[in-house]
Protein backbone atom coordinates (compact mmCIF):
# COMPACT_ATOMS: atom_id res chain seq x y z
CA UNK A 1 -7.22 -12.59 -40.65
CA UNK A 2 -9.29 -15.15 -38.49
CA UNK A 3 -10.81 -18.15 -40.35
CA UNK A 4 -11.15 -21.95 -39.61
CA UNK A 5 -11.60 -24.43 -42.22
CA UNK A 6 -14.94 -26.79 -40.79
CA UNK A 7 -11.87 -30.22 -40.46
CA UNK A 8 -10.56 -27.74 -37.95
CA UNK A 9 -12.98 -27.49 -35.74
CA UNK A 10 -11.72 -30.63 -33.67
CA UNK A 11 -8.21 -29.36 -33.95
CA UNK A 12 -6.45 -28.87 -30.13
CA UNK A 13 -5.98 -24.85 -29.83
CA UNK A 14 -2.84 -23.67 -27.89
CA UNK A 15 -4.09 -20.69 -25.21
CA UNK A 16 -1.72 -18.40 -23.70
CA UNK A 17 -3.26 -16.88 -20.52
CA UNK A 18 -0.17 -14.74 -18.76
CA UNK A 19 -1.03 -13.60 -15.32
CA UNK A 20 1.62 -10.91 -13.07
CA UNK A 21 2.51 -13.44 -9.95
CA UNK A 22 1.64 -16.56 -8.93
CA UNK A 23 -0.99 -15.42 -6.46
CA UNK A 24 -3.15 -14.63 -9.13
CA UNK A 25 -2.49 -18.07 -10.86
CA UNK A 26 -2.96 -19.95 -7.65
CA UNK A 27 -6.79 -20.84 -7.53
CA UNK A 28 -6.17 -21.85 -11.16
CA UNK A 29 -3.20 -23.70 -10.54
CA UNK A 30 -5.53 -25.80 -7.90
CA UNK A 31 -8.83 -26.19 -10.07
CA UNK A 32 -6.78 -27.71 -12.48
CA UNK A 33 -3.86 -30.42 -12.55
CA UNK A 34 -1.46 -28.10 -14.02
CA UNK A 35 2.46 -29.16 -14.63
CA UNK A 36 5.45 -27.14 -14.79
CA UNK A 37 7.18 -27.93 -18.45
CA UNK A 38 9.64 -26.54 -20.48
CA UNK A 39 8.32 -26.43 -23.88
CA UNK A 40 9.78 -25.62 -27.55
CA UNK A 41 13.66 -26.73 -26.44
CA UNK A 42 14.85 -26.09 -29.82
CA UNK A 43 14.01 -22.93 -30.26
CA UNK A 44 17.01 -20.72 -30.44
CA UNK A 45 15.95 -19.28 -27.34
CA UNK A 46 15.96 -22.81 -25.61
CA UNK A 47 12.47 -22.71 -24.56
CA UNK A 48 10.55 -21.42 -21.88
CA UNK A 49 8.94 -22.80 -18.83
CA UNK A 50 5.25 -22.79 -19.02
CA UNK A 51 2.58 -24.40 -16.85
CA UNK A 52 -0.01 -26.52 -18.99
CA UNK A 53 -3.18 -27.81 -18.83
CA UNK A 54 -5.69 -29.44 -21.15
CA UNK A 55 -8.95 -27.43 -21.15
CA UNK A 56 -11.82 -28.65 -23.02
CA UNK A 57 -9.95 -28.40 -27.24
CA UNK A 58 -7.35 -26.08 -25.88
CA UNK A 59 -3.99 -26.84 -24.32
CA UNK A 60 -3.61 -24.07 -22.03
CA UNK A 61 -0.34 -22.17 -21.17
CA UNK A 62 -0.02 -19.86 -18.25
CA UNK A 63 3.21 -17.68 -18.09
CA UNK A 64 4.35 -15.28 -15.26
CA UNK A 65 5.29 -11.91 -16.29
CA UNK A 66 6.28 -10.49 -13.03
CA UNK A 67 4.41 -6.83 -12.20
CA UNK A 68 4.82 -4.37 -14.12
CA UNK A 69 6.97 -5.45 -17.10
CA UNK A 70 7.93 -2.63 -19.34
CA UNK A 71 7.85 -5.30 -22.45
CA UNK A 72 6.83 -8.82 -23.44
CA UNK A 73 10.05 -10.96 -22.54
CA UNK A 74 11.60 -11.31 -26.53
CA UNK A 75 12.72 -14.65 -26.38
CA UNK A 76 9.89 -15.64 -24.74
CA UNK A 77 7.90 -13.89 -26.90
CA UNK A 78 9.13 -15.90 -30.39
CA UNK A 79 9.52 -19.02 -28.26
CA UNK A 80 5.66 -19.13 -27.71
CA UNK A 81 4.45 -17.86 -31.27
CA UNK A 82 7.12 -20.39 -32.86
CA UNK A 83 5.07 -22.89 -31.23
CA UNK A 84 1.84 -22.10 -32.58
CA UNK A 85 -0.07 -19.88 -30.36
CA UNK A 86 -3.82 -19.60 -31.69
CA UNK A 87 -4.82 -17.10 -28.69
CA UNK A 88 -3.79 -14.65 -25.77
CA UNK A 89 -5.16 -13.70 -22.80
CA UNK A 90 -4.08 -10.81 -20.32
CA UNK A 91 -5.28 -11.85 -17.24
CA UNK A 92 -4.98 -11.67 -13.55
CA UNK A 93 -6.45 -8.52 -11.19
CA UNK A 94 -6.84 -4.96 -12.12
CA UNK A 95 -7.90 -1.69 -9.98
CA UNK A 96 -11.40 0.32 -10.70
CA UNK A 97 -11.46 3.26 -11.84
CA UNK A 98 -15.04 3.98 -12.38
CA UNK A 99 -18.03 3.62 -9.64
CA UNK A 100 -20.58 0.83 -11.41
CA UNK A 101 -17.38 -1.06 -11.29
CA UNK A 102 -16.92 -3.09 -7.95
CA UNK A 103 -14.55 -5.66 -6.55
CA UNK A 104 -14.57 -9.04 -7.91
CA UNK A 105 -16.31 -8.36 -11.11
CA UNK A 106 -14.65 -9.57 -13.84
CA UNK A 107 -14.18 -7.10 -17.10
CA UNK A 108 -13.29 -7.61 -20.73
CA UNK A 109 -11.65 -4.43 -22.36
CA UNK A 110 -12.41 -3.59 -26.29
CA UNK A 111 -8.83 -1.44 -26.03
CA UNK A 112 -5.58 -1.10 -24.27
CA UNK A 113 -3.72 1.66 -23.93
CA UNK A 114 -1.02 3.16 -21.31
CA UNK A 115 -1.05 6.52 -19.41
CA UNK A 116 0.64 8.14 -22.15
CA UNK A 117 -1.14 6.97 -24.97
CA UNK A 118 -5.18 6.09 -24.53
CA UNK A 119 -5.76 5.57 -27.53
CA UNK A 120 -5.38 2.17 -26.92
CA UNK A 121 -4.97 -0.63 -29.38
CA UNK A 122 -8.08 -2.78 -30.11
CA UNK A 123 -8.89 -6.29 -28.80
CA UNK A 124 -9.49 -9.09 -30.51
CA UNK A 125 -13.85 -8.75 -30.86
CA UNK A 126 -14.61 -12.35 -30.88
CA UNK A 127 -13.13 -13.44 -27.85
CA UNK A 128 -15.17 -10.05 -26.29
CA UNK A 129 -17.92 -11.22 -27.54
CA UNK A 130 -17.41 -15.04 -25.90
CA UNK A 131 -16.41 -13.30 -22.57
CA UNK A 132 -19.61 -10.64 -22.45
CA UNK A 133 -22.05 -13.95 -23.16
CA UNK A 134 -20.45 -15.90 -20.47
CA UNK A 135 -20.87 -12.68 -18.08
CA UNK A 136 -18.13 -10.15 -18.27
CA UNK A 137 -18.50 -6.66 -18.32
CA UNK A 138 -17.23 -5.06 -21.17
CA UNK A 139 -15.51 -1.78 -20.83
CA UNK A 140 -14.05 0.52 -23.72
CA UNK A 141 -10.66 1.36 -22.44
CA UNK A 142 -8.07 -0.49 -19.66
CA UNK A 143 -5.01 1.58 -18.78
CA UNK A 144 -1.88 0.02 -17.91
CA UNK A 145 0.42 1.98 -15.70
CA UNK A 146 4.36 2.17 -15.36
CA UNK A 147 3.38 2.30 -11.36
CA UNK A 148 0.59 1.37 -8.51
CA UNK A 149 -2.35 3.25 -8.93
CA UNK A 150 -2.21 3.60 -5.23
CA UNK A 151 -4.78 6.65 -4.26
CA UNK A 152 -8.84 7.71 -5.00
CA UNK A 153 -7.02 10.94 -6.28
CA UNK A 154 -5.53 9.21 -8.70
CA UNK A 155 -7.98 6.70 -10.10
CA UNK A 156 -10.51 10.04 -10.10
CA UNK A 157 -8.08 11.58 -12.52
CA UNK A 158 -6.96 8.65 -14.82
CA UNK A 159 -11.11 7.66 -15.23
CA UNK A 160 -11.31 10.46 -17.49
CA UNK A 161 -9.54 8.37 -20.02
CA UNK A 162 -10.57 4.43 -18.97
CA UNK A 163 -12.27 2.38 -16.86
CA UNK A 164 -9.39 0.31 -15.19
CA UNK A 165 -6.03 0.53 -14.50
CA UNK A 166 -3.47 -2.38 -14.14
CA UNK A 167 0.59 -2.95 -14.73
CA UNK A 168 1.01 -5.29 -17.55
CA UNK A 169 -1.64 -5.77 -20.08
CA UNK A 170 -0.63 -3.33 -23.23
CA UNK A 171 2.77 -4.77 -22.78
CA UNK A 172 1.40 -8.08 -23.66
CA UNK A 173 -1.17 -6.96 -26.23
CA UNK A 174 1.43 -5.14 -28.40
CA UNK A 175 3.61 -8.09 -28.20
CA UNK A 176 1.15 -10.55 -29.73
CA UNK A 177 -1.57 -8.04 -31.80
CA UNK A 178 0.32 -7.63 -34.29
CA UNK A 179 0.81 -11.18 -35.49
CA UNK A 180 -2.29 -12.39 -36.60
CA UNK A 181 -3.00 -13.81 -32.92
CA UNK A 182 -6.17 -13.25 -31.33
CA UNK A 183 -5.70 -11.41 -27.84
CA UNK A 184 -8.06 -10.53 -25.22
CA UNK A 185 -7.87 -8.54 -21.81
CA UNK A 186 -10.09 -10.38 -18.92
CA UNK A 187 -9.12 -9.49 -15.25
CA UNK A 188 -10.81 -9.29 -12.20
CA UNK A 189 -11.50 -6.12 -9.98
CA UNK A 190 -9.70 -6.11 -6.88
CA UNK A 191 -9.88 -2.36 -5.46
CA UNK A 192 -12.92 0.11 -6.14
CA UNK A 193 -12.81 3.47 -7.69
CA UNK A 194 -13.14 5.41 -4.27
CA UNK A 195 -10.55 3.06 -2.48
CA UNK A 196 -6.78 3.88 -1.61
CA UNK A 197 -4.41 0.82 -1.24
CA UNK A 198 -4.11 0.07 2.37
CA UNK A 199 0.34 0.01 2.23
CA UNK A 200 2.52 1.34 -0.31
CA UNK A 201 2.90 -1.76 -2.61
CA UNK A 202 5.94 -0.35 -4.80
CA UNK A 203 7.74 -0.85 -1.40
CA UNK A 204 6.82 -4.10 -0.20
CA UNK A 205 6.57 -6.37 -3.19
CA UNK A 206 9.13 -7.72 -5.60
CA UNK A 207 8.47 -7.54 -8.97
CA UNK A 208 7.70 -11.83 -8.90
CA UNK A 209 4.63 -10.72 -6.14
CA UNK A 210 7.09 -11.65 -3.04
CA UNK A 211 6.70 -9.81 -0.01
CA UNK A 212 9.44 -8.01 1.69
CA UNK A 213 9.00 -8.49 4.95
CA UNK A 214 10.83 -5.50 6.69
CA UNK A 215 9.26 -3.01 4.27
CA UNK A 216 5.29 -4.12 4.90
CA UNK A 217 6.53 -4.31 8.82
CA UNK A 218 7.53 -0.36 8.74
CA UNK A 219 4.35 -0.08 7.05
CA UNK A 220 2.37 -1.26 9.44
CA UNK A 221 3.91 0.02 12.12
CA UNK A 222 3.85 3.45 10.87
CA UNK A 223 0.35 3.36 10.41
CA UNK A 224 -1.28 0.38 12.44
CA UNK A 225 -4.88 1.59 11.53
CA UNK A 226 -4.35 0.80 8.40
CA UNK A 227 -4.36 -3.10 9.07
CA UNK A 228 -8.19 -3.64 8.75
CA UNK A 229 -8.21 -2.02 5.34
CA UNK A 230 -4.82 -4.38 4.24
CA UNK A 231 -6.94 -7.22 5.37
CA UNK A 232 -9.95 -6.24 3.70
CA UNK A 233 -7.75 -5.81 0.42
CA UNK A 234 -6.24 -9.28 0.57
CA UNK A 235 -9.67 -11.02 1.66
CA UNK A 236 -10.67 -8.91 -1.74
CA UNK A 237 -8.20 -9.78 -4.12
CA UNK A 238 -8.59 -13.45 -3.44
CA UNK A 239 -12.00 -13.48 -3.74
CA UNK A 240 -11.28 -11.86 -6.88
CA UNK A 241 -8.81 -14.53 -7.97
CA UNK A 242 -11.03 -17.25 -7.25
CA UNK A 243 -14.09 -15.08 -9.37
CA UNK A 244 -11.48 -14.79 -12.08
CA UNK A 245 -10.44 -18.53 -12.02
CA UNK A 246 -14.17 -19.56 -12.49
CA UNK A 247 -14.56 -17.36 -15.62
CA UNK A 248 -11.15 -18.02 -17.16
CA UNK A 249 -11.96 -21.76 -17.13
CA UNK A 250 -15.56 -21.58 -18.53
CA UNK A 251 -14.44 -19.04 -20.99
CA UNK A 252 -11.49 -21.33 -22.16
CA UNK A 253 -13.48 -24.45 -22.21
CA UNK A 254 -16.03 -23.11 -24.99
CA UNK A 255 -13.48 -21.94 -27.13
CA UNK A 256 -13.61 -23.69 -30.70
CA UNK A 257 -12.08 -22.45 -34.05
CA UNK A 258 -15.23 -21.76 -34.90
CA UNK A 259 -16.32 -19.74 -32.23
CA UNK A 260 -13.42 -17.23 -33.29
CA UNK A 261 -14.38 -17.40 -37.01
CA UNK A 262 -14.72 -13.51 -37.86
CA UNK A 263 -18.65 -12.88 -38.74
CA UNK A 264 -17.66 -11.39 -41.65
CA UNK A 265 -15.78 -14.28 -43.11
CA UNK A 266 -18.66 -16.65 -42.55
CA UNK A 267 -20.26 -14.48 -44.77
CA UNK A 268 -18.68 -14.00 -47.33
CA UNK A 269 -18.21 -17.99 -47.49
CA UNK A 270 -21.59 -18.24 -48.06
């Protein structure tokens, strides 16, 4: 249950925004004087490295997950709730699957859910409802995928169930949901609904976002038309990133306990 006593309301909150790589991280990372530190050292997990930033009345943590994690690192995990999370943020850049939804737009998702299970499980409505009045779309359903959602084919098929599609987010979610933590899903749109990836990305990235050189070489050379398009991607993707930076910031610097206080406990306060 959400709820703020009014002496909290100048209280420092501790934000955990994860992103995928560092690419998505990097606009942040220069926006804001953010330091590498290792925090909660006695934790039986010894800690974990972070990189923090003050934000308006949050201290803001941003963790790497690498692509595509299968589950919210365990130690990690109890490391960061141990020291007194308050909320979570999935972020970094996610593919379209539906056509009102373009590049560089930046969506919040009520539910996330995986290919296997849409369903979804349900996000955290105040920090929706912060997001949509600073000028996110809000969507109903984000997928996250065990692979990259690499064809049109494909993202035609899966947007009978969502609206976008990315690697890491319900891993996150379930991790943290369940806990009394507030969690959110904000990302920004790097690749339409009607667009295929320009190389085959499973091939030539590691999971930390690295590329391998040799592998996006043979791509190209295979298929040398295909170099405007991977261009047109990356000039994409970081405008996205730089879209999502903007939001992320704004969005973390009017968060309050009190802008997180469930409606219906202000009510029934009064």
């Amino acid at each position: 249950m959400l709820g703020f006593s009014s002496a909290s309301e100048q209280i420092a909150m501790k934000v955990l925004v994860t992103f995928a790589v560092e690419a998505e991280f990097a606009p942040w990372r220069m926006l804001r004087s953010f330091k590498s530190i290792r925090i909660n050292k006695e934790h039986w997990s010894k800690g974990v490295d972070v990189c923090e930033a003050q934000i308006g009345q949050c201290t803001v943590w941003v963790f790497l997950t690498g692509i595509g994690i299968k589950c919210f690192d365990f130690g990690a995990a109890c490391c960061l709730e141990d020291a007194g999370l308050d909320v979570v943020l999935s972020s970094g850049l996610a593919g379209s699957l539906k056509p009102e939804i373009g590049p560089g737009e930046v969506v919040a998702s009520r539910r996330v859910g995986t290919l296997r299970d849409a369903s979804g499980l349900p996000m955290t409505p105040e920090i929706l409802d912060c997001a949509e009045r600073r000028g996110a779309r809000l969507i109903d359903l984000l997928l996250t995928s065990d692979h990259i959602i690499e064809t049109q084919e494909e993202k035609t098929r899966l947007a009978v169930f969502g609206e976008g599609v990315d690697m890491e987010s319900f891993h996150v979610a379930r991790q943290f949901s369940g806990d009394n933590i507030p969690v959110a899903v904000v990302r920004a749109i790097s690749d339409g609904n009607d667009e295929d990836l320009p190389v085959n990305f499973e091939k030539c990235l590691t999971p930390q976002g690295h590329i391998k050189v040799a592998p996006l070489l043979r791509e190209v050379i295979a298929r040398p038309k295909k170099v405007p398009e991977l261009i047109r991607f990356s000039l994409q993707s970081r405008n996205a990133s730089r879209k999502l930076t903007s939001f992320l910031d704004g969005l973390i610097e009017s968060l309050t306990p009190g802008s997180l206080r469930r409606k219906d406990t202000e009510v029934s306060a009064i």
